[in-house]
C-alpha atoms as a PDB file:
ATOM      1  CA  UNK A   1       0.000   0.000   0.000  1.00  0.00           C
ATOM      2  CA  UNK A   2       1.417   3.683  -0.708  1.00  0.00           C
ATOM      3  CA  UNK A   3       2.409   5.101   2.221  1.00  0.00           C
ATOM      4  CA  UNK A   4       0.133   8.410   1.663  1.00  0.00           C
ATOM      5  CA  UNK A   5      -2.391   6.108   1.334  1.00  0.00           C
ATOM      6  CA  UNK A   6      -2.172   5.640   5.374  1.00  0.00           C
ATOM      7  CA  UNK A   7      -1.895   9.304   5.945  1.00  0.00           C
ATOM      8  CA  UNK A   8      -4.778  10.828   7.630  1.00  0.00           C
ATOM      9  CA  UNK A   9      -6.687  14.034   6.039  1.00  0.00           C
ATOM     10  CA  UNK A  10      -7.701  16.389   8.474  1.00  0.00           C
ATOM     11  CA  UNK A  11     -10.868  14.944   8.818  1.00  0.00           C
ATOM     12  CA  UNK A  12      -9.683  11.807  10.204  1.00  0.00           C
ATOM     13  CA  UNK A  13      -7.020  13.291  11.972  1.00  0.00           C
ATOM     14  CA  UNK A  14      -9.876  15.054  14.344  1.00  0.00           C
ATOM     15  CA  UNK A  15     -11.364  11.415  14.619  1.00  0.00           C
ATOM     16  CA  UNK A  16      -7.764   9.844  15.661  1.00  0.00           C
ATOM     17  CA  UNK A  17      -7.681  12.984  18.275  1.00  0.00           C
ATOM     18  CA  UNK A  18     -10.418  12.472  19.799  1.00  0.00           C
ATOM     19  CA  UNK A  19      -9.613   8.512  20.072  1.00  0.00           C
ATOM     20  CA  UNK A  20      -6.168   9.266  21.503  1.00  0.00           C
ATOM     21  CA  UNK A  21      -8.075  10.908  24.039  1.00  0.00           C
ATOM     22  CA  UNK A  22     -10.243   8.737  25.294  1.00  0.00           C
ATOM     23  CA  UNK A  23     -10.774   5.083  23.572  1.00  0.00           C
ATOM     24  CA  UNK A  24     -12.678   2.827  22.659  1.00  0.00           C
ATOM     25  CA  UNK A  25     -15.237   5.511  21.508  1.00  0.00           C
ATOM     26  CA  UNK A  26     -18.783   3.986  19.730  1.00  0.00           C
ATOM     27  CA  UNK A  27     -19.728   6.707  16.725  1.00  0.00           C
ATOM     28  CA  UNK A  28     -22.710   8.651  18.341  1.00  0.00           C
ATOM     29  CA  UNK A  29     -19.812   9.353  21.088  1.00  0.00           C
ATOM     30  CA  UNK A  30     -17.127  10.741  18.572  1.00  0.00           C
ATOM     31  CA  UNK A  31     -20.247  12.328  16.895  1.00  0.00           C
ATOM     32  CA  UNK A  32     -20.846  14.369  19.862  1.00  0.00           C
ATOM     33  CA  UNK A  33     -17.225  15.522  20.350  1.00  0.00           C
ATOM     34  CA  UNK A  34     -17.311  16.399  16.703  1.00  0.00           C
ATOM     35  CA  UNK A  35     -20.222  18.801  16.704  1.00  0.00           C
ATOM     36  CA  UNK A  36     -19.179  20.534  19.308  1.00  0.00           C
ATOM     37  CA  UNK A  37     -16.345  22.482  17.158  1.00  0.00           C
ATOM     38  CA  UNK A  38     -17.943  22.184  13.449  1.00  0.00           C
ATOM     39  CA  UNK A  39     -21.255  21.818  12.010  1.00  0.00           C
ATOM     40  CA  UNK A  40     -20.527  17.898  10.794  1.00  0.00           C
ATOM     41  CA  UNK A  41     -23.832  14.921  10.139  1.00  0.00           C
ATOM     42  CA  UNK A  42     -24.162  11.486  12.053  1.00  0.00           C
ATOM     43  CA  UNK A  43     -23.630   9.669   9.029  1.00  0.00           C
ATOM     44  CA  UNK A  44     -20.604  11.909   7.395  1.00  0.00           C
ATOM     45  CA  UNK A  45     -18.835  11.008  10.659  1.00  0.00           C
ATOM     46  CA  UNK A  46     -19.582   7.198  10.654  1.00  0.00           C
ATOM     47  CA  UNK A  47     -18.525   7.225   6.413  1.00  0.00           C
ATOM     48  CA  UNK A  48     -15.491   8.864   7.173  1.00  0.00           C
ATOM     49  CA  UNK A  49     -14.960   6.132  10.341  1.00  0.00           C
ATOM     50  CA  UNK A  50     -15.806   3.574   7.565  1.00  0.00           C
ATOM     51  CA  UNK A  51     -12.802   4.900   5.385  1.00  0.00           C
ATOM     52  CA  UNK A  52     -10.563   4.817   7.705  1.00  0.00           C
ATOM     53  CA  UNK A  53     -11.373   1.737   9.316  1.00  0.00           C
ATOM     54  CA  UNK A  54     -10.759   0.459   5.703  1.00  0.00           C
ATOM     55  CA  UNK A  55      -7.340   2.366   5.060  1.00  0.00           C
ATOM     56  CA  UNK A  56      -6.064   0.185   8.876  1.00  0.00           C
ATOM     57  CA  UNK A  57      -6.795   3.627  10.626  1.00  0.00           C
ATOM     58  CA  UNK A  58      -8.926   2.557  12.986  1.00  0.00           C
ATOM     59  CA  UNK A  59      -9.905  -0.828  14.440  1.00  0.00           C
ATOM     60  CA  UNK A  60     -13.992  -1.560  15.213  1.00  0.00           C
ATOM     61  CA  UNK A  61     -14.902  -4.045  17.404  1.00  0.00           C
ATOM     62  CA  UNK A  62     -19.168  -5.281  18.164  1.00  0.00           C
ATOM     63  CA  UNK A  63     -20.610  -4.168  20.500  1.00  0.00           C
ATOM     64  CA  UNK A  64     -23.959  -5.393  21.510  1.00  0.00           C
ATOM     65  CA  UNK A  65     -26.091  -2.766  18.654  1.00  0.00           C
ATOM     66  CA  UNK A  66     -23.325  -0.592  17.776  1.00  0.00           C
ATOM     67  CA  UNK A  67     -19.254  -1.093  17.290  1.00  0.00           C
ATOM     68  CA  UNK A  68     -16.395  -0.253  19.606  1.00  0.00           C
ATOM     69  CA  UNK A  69     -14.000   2.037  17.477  1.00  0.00           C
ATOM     70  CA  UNK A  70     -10.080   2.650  18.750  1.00  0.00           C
ATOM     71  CA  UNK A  71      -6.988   4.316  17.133  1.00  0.00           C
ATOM     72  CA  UNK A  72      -5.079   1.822  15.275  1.00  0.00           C
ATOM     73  CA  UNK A  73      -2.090   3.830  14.920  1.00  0.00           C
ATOM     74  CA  UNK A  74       0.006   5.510  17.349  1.00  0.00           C
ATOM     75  CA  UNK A  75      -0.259   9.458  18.491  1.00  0.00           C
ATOM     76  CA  UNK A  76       3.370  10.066  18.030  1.00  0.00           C
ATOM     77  CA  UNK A  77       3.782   7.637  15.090  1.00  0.00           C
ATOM     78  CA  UNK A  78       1.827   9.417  13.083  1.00  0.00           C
ATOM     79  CA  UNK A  79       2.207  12.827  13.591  1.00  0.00           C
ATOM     80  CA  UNK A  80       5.981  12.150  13.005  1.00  0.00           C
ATOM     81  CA  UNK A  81       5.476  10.714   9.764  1.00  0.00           C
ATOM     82  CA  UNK A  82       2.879  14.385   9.041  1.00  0.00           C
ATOM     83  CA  UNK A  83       5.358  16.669  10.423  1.00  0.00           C
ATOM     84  CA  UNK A  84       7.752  14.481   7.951  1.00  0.00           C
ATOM     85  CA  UNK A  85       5.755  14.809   4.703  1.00  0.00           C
ATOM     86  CA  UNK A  86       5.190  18.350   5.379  1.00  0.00           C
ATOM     87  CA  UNK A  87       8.929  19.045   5.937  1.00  0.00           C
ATOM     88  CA  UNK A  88       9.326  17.264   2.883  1.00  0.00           C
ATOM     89  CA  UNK A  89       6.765  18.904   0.731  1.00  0.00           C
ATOM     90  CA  UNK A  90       6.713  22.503   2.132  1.00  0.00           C
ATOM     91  CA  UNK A  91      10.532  22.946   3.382  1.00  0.00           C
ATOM     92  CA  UNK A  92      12.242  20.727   0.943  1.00  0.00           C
ATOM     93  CA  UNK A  93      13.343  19.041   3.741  1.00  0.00           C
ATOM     94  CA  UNK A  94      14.999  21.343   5.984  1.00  0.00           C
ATOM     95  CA  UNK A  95      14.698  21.436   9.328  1.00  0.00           C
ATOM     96  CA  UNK A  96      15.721  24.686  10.089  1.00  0.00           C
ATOM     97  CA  UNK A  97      14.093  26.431   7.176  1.00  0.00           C
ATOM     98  CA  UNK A  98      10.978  25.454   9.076  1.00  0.00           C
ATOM     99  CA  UNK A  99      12.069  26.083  12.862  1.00  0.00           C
ATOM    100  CA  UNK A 100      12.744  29.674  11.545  1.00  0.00           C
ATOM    101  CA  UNK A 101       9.361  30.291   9.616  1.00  0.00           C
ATOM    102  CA  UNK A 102       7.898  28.818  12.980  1.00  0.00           C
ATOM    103  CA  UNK A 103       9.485  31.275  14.830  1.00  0.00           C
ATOM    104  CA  UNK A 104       8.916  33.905  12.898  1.00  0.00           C
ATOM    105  CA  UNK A 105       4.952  33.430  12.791  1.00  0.00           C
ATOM    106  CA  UNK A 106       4.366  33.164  16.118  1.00  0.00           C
ATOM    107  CA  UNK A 107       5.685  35.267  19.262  1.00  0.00           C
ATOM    108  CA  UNK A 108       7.544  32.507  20.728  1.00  0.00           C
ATOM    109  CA  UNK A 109       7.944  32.994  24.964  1.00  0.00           C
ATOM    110  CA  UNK A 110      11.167  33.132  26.885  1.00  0.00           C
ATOM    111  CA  UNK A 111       9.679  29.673  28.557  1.00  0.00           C
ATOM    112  CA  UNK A 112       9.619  28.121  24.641  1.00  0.00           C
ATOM    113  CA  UNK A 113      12.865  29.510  23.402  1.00  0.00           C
ATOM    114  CA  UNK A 114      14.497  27.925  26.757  1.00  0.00           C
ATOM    115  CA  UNK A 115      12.834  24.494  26.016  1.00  0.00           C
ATOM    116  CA  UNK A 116      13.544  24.074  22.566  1.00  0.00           C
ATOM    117  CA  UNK A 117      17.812  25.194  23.433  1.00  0.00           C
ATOM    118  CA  UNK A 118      17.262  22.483  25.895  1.00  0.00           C
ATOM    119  CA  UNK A 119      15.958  19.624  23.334  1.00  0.00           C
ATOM    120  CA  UNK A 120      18.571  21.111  20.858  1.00  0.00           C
ATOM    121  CA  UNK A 121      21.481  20.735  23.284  1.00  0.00           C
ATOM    122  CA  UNK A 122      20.459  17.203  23.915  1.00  0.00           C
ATOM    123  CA  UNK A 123      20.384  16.035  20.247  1.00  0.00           C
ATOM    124  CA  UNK A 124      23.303  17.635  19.628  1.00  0.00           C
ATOM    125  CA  UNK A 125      24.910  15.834  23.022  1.00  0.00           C
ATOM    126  CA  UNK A 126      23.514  12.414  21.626  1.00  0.00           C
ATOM    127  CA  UNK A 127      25.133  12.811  18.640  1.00  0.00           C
ATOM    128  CA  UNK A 128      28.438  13.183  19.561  1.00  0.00           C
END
């Protein structure tokens, strides 16, 4: 299977979010989450459940009347392979090009800048 076949859209990503959260989760209770942030149908959420229960996304199990649904992939799994494709596609791979347009949007706090030294001074102690 492609691998951007696997990739969640951000449909399904709000789905997987809301699993990570708190799972196993039937429908009607991811429907409710749902339609508390966008204006979104019963049965558009369970189709898009369907797809991605057949793209290995998620996992349904019976039961009684309705199905069990739960994450099939991991949290940090898959945003790391996101966060890869959009390096990839929007930074042309670099790294830094993106650290520094992420910076540069956004009005980073003294309590960020000193956490993200911090992870950058251990990567760069692990790799020596």
């Amino acid at each position: 299977m492609d691998k951007n076949t696997n990739m969640p859209t951000a449909a399904e990503l709000e789905i997987l979010n809301i699993l990570w959260n708190k799972e196993p989760l039937t429908v009607k209770e991811i429907h409710e989450q749902l339609v508390q942030t966008k204006d979104v149908g019963y049965t558009t959420a369970l189709k898009i459940m369907q797809n991605m229960t057949a793209k290995g996304l998620l996992r349904r199990e019976p039961n009684g009347k309705s199905h069990l649904y739960f994450a099939n992939t991991k949290k940090d799994e898959t945003r790391g392979k996101l966060l890869d494709r959009f390096l990839d596609t929007a930074f042309a791979g670099s790294a830094s090009g993106l650290l520094m347009q992420l910076l540069g949007n956004k009005k980073t706090s003294a309590k960020e800048l000193e956490e993200i030294k911090r992870i950058i001074n251990e990567i760069d102690k692990s790799q020596q």
